[in-house]
N, C-alpha and C. Protein backbone atom coordinates (compact mmCIF):
# COMPACT_ATOMS: atom_id res chain seq x y z
N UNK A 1 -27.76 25.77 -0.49
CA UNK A 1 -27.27 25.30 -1.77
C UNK A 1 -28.35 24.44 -2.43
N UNK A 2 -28.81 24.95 -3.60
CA UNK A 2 -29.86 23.96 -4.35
C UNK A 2 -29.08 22.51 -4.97
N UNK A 3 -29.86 21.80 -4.76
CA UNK A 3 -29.58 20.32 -5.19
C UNK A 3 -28.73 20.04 -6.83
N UNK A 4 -28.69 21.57 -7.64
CA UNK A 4 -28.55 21.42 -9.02
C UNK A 4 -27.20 22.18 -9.07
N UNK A 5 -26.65 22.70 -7.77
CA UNK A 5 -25.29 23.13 -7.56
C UNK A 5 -24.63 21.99 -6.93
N UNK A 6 -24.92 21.51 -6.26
CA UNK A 6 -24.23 20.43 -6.10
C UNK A 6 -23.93 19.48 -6.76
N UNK A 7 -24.82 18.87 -7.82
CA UNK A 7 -24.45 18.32 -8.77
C UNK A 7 -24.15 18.66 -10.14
N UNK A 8 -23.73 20.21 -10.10
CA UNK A 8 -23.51 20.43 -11.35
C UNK A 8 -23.27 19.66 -12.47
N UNK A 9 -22.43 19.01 -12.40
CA UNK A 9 -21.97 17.82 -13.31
C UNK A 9 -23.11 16.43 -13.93
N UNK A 10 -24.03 16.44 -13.58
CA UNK A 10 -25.01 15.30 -13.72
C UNK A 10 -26.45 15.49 -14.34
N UNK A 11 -26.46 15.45 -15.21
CA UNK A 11 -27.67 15.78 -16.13
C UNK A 11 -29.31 15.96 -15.35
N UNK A 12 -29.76 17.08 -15.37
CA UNK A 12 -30.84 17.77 -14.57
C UNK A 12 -31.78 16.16 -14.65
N UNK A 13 -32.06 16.02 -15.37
CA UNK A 13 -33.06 14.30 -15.66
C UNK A 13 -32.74 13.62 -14.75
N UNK A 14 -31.64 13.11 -14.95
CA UNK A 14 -30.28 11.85 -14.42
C UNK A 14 -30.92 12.16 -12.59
N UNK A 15 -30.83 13.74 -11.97
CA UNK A 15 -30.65 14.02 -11.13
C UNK A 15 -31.78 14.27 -10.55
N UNK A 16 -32.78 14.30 -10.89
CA UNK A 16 -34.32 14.12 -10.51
C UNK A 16 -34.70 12.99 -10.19
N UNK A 17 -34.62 11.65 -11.05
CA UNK A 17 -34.63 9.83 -11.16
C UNK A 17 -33.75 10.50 -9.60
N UNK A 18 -32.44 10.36 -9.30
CA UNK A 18 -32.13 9.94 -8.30
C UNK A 18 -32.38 10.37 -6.74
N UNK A 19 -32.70 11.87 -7.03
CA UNK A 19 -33.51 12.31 -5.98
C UNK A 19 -35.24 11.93 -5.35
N UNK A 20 -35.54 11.58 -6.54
CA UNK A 20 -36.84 10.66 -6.27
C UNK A 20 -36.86 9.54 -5.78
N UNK A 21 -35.77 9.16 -6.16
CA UNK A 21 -35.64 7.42 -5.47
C UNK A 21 -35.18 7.51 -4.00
N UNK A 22 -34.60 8.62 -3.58
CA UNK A 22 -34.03 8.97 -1.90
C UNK A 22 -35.15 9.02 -1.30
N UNK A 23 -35.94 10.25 -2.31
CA UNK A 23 -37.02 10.92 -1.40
C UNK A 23 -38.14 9.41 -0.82
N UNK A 24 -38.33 8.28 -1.92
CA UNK A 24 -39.04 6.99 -1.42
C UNK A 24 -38.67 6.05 -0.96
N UNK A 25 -37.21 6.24 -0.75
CA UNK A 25 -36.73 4.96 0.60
C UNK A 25 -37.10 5.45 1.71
N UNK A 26 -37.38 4.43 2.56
CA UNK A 26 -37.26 4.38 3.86
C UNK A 26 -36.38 4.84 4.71
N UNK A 27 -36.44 4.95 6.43
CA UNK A 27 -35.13 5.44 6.64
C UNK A 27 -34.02 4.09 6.99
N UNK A 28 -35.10 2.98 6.78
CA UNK A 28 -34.42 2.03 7.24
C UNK A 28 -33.55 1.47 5.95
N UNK A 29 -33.68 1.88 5.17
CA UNK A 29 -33.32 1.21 3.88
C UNK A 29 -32.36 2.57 3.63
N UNK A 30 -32.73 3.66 3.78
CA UNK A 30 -31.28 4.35 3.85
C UNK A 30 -30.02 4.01 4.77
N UNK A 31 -30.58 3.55 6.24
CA UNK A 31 -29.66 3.18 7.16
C UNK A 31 -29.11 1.88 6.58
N UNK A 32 -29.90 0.85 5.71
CA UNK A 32 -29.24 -0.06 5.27
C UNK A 32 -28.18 -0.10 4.20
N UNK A 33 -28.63 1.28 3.59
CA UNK A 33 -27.65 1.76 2.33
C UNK A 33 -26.34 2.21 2.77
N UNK A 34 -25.90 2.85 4.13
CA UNK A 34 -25.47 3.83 4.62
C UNK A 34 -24.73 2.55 4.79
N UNK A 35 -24.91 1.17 6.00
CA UNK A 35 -24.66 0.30 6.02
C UNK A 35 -23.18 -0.05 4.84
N UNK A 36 -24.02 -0.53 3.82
CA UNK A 36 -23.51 -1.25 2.85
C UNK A 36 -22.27 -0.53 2.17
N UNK A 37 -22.89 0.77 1.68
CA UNK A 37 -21.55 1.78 1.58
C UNK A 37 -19.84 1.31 2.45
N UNK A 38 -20.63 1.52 3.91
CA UNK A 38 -19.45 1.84 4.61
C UNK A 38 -18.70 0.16 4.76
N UNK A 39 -19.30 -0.62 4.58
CA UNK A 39 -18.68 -2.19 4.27
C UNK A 39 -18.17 -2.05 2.72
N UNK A 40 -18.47 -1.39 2.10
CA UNK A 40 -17.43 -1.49 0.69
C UNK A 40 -16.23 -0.66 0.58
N UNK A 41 -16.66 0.43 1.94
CA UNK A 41 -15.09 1.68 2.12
C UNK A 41 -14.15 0.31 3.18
N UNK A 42 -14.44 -0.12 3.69
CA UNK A 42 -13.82 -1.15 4.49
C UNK A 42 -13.01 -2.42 3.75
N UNK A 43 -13.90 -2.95 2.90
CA UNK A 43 -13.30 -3.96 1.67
C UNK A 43 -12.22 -3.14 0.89
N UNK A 44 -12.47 -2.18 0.46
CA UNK A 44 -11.44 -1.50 -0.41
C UNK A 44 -10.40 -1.04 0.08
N UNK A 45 -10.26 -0.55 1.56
CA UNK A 45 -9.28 -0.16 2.68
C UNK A 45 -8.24 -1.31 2.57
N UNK A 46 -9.12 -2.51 2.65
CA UNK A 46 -8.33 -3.73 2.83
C UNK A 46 -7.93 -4.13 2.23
N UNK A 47 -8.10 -4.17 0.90
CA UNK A 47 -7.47 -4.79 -0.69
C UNK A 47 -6.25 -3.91 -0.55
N UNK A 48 -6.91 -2.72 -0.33
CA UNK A 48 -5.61 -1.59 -0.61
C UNK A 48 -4.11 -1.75 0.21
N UNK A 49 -4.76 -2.15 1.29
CA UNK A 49 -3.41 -3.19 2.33
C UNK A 49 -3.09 -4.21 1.38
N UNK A 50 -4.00 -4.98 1.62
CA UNK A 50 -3.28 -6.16 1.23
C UNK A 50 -2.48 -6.37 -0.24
N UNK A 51 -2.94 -5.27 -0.94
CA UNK A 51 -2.14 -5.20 -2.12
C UNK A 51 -0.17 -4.25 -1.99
N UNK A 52 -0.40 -3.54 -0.60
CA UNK A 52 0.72 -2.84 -0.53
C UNK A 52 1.45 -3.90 0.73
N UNK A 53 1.05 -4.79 1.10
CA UNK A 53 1.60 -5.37 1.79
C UNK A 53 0.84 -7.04 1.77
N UNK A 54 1.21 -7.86 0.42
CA UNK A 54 1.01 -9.00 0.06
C UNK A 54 1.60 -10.02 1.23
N UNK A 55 2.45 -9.86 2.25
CA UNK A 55 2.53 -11.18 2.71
C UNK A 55 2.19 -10.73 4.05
N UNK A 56 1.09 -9.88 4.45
CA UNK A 56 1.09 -9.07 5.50
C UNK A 56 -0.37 -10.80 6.06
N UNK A 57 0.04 -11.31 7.25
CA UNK A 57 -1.34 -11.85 8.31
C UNK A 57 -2.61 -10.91 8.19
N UNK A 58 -3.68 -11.93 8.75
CA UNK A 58 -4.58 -11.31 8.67
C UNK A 58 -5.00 -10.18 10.02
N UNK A 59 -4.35 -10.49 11.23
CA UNK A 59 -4.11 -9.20 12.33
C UNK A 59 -3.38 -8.06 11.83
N UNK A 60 -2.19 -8.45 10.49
CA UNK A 60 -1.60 -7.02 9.92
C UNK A 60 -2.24 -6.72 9.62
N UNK A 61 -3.41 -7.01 8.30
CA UNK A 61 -3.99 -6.56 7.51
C UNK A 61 -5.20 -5.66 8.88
N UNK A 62 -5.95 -6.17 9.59
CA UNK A 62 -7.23 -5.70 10.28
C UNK A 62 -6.17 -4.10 11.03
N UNK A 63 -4.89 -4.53 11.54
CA UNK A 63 -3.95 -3.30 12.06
C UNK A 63 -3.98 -2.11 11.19
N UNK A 64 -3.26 -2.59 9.94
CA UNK A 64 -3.14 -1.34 9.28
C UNK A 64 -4.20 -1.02 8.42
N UNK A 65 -5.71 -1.32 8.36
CA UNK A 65 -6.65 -1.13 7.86
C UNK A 65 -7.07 -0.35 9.02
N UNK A 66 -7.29 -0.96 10.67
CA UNK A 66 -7.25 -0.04 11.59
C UNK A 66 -6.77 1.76 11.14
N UNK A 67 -5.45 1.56 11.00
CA UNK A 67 -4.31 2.93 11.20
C UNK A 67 -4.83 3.98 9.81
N UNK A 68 -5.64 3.43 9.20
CA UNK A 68 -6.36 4.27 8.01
C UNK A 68 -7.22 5.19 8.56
N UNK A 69 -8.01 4.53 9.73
CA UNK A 69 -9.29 5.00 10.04
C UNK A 69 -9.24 5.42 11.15
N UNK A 70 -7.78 5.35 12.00
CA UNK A 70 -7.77 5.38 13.99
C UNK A 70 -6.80 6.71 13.56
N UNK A 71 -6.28 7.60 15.06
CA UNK A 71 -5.16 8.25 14.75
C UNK A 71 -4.08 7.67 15.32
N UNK A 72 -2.78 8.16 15.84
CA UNK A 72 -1.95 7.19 15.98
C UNK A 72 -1.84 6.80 17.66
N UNK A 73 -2.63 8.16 18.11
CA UNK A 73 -2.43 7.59 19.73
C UNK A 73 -3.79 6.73 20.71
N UNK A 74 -4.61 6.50 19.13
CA UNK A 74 -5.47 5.42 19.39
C UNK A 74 -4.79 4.18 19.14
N UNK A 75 -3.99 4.08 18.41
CA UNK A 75 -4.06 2.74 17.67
C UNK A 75 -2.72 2.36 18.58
N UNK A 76 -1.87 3.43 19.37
CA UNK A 76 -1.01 2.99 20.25
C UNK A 76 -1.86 2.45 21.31
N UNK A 77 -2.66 3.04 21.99
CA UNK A 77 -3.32 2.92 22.89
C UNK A 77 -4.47 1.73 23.01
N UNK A 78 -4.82 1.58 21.96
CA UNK A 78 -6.15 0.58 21.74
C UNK A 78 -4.98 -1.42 21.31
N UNK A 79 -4.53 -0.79 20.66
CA UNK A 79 -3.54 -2.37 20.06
C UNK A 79 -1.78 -2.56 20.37
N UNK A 80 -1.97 -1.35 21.00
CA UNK A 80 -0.31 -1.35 21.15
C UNK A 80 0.40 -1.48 20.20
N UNK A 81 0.25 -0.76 18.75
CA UNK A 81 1.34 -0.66 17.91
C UNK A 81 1.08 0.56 17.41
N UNK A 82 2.11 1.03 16.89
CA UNK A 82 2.56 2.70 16.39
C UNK A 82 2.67 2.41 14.79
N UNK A 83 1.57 3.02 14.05
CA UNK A 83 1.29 2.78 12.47
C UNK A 83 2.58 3.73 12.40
N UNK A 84 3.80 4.28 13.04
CA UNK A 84 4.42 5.47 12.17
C UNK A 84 5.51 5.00 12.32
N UNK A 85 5.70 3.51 12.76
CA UNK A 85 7.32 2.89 13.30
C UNK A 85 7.23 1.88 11.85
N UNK A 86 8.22 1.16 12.17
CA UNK A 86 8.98 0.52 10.86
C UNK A 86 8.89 -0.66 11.18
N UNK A 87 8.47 -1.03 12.19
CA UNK A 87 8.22 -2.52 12.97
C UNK A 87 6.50 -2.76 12.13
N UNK A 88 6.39 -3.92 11.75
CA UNK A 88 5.26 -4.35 11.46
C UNK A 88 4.05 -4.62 12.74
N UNK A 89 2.97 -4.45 13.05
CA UNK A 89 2.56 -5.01 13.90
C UNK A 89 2.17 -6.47 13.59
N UNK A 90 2.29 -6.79 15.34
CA UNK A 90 2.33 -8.38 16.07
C UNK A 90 1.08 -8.88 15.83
């Protein structure tokens, strides 16, 4: 797949600037990007709790931010609570 199918949507210019700027990072500065990304999917996981469950602790909140990202017979297994019961976790 050429780089200009994938971004169909993004102006051939637009999409050159940003492929040039990949092609001259580092890999460490990609790994740092990669980094940072996945700490803002994590912040937003968590707002997203804490906005559907405002009086939820901060072990609820890290639980069911957990149960986003675990499946359920991890998150039985790893914390001992079942994201699919009606009981809040402890």
């Amino acid at each position: 797949m050429r780089p200009s199918d994938e971004f169909g949507d993004t102006d051939p210019r637009a999409l050159e600037v940003f492929l040039s700027l990949q092609r001259e990072m580092s890999v460490s500065q990609k790994i740092a990007t990669v980094f940072e990304l996945s700490g803002m999917l994590l912040q937003l996981s968590e707002a997203g709790v804490r906005r559907s469950y405002p009086n939820a602790g901060e072990r609820e909140v890290l639980l069911r931010v957990a149960a986003r990202h675990l499946d359920r017979e991890t998150m039985i297994r790893a914390y001992g609570w079942d994201p699919e019961g009606d009981d809040a976790p402890n």
